[in-house]
Protein backbone atom coordinates (compact mmCIF):
# COMPACT_ATOMS: atom_id res chain seq x y z
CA UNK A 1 44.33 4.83 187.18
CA UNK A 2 41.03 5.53 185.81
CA UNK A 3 42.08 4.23 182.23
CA UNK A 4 43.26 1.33 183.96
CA UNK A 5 40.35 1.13 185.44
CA UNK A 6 38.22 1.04 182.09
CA UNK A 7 40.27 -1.40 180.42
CA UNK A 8 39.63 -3.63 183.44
CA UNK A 9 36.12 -3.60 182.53
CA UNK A 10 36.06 -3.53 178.88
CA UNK A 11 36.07 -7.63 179.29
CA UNK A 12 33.49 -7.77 181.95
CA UNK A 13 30.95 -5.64 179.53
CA UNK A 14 31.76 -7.75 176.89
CA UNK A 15 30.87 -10.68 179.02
CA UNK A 16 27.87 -9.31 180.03
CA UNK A 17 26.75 -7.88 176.60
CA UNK A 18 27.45 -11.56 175.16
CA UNK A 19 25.39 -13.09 178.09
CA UNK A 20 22.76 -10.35 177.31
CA UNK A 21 22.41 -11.21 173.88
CA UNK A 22 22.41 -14.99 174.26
CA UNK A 23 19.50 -14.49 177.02
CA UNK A 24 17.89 -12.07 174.24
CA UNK A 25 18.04 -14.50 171.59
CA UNK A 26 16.47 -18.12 173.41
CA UNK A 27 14.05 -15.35 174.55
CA UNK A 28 12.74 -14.52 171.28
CA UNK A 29 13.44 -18.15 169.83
CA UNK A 30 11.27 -19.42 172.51
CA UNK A 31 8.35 -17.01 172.52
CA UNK A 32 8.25 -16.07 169.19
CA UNK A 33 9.49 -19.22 167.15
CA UNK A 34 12.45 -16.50 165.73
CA UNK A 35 15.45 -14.62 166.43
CA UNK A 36 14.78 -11.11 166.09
CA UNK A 37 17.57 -10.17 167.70
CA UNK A 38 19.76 -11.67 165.15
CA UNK A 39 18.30 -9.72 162.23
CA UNK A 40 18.50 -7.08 164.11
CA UNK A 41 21.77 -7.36 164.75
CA UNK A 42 22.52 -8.25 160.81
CA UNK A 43 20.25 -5.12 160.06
CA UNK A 44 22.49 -3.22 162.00
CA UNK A 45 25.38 -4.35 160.34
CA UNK A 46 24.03 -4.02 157.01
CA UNK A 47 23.50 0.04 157.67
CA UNK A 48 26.38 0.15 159.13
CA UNK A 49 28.34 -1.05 156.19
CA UNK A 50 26.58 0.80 153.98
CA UNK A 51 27.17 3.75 156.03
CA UNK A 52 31.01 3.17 156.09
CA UNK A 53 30.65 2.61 151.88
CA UNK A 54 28.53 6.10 151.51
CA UNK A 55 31.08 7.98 153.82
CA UNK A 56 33.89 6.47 151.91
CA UNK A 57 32.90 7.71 148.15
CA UNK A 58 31.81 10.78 149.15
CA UNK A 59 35.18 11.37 151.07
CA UNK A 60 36.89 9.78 147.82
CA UNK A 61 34.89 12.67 145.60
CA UNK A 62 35.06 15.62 147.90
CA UNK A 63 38.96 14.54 147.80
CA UNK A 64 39.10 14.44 143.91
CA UNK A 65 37.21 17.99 143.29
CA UNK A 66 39.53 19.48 146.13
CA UNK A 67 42.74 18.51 144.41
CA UNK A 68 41.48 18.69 140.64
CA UNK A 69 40.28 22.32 141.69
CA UNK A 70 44.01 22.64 143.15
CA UNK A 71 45.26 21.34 140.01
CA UNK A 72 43.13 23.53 137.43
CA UNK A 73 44.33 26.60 139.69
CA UNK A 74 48.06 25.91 138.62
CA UNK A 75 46.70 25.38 135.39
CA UNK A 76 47.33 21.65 135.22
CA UNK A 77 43.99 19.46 134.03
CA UNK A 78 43.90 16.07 136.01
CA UNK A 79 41.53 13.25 134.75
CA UNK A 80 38.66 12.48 137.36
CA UNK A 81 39.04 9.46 138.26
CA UNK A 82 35.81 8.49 138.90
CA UNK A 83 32.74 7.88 136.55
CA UNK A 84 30.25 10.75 136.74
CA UNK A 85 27.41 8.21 137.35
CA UNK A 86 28.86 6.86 140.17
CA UNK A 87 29.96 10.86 141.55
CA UNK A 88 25.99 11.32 141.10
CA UNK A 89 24.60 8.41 142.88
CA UNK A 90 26.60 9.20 145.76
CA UNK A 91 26.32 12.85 145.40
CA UNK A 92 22.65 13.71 144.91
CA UNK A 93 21.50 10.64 143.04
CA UNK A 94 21.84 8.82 139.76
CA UNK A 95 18.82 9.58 137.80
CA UNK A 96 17.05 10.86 141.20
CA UNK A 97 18.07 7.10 142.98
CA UNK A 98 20.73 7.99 145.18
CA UNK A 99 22.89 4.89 147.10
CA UNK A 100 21.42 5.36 150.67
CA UNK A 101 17.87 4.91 149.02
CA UNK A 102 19.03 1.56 147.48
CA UNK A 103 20.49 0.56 150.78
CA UNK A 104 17.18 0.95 152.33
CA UNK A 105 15.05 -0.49 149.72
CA UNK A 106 17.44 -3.56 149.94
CA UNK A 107 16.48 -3.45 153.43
CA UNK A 108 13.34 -4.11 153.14
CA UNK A 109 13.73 -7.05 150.61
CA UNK A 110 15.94 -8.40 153.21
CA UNK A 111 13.41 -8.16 155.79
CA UNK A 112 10.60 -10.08 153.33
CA UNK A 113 13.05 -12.52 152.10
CA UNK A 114 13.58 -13.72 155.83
CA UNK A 115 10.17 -13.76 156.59
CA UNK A 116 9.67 -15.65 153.65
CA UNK A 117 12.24 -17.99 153.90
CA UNK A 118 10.58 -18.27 158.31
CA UNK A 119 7.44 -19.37 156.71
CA UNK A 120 8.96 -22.02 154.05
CA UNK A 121 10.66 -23.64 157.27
CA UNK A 122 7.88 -23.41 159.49
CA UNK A 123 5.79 -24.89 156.24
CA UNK A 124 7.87 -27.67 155.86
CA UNK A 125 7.84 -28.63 159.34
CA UNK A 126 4.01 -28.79 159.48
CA UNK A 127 3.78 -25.76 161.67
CA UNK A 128 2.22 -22.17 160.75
CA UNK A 129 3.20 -18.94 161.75
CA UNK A 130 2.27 -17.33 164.98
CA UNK A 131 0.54 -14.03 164.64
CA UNK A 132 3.01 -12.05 166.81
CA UNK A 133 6.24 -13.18 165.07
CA UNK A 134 3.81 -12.34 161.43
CA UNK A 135 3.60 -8.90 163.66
CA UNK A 136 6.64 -8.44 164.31
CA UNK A 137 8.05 -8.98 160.56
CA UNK A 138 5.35 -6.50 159.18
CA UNK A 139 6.69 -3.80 162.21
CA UNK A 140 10.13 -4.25 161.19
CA UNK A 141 9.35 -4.02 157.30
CA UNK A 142 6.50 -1.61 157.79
CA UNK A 143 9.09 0.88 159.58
CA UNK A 144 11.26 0.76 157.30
CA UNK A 145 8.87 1.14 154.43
CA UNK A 146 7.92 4.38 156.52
CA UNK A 147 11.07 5.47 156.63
CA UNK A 148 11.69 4.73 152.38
CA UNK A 149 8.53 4.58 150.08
CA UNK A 150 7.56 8.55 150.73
CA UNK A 151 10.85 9.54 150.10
CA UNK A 152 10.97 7.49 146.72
CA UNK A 153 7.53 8.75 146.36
CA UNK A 154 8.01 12.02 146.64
CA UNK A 155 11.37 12.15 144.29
CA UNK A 156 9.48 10.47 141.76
CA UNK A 157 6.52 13.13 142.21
CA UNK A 158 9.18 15.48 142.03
CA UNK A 159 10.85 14.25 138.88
CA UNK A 160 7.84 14.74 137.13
CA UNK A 161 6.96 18.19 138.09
CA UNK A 162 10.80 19.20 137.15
CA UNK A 163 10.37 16.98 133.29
CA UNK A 164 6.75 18.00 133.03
CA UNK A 165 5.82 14.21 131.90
CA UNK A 166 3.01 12.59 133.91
CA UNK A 167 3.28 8.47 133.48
CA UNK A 168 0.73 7.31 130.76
CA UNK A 169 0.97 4.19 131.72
CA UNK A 170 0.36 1.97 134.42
CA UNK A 171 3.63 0.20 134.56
CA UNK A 172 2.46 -3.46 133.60
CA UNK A 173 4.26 -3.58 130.58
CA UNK A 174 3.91 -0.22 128.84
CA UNK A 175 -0.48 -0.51 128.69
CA UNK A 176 -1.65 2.89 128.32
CA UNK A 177 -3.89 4.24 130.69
CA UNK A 178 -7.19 6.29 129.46
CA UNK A 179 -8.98 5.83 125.64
């Protein structure tokens, strides 16, 4: 009864959540000049796909060490099957870049290339941007900066304690800093 019930309603949520989202979206097309619940809702996706990809190869290489460790235990030597850089970049990074920090830096490109591509069309129209959609772009990039730069940050702050090489350059093509 009660699982009847549910499955009576699953259509009417769905209905509603549609409706929801439709009302969501001419809301922020009309007061902001964007749909921020679409990228959102693509942002969403995008983690959760990367998510399902992470979960996926480190299932696939906790799988492989469980039966190759089976396998060396009877004394039989299986090939991994998978290329050490790719175990480490899922595992605890390829040199110190691991894949969930490229999903978020991707992110944020993501987030500036549709910003960018909002002011091209607004450009070419004639129009310029309003300050609260600008706003709300720099929120959505700036949190996820927040949430990415002091991890890389810190890794590569880390990586040079652990090598004991400090950068002697400034990155712009190999010019050396000091003299």
């Amino acid at each position: 009864m009660v699982v009847q019930s549910l499955l009576a309603a699953a259509p009417i949520a769905a209905r509603i959540g549609k409706e929801g989202l439709k009302k969501g979206r001419q809301y922020s097309v009309s007061e902001y000049g964007y749909d921020f619940i679409g990228i959102i809702t693509r942002m969403f996706i995008f983690f959760a796909i990367g998510y399902l990809i992470d979960l996926y190869f480190k299932a696939s290489i906790l799988g492989g060490t469980l039966l190759n460790t089976i396998a060396s235990s009877l004394g039989l030597a299986l090939p991994t099957t998978m290329p050490d850089w790719l175990r480490k970049l899922f595992q605890e990074g390829y040199n110190g870049i691991s894949f969930w920090k490229i999903i978020q830096v991707i992110a944020i490109l993501i987030v500036v290339m549709e910003y960018v591509q909002y002011t091209r069309t607004l450009k070419e129209r004639g129009e310029k941007a309003n300050a609260s959609t600008t706003g709300l772009f720099v929120l959505l990039g700036g949190a996820l900066a927040i949430a990415t730069i002091p991890q890389v940050v810190q890794m590569v702050k880390e990586r040079q304690i652990i090598t004991g090489q400090q950068r002697q350059d400034y990155g712009f093509g190999g010019i050396q800093g000091g003299g």
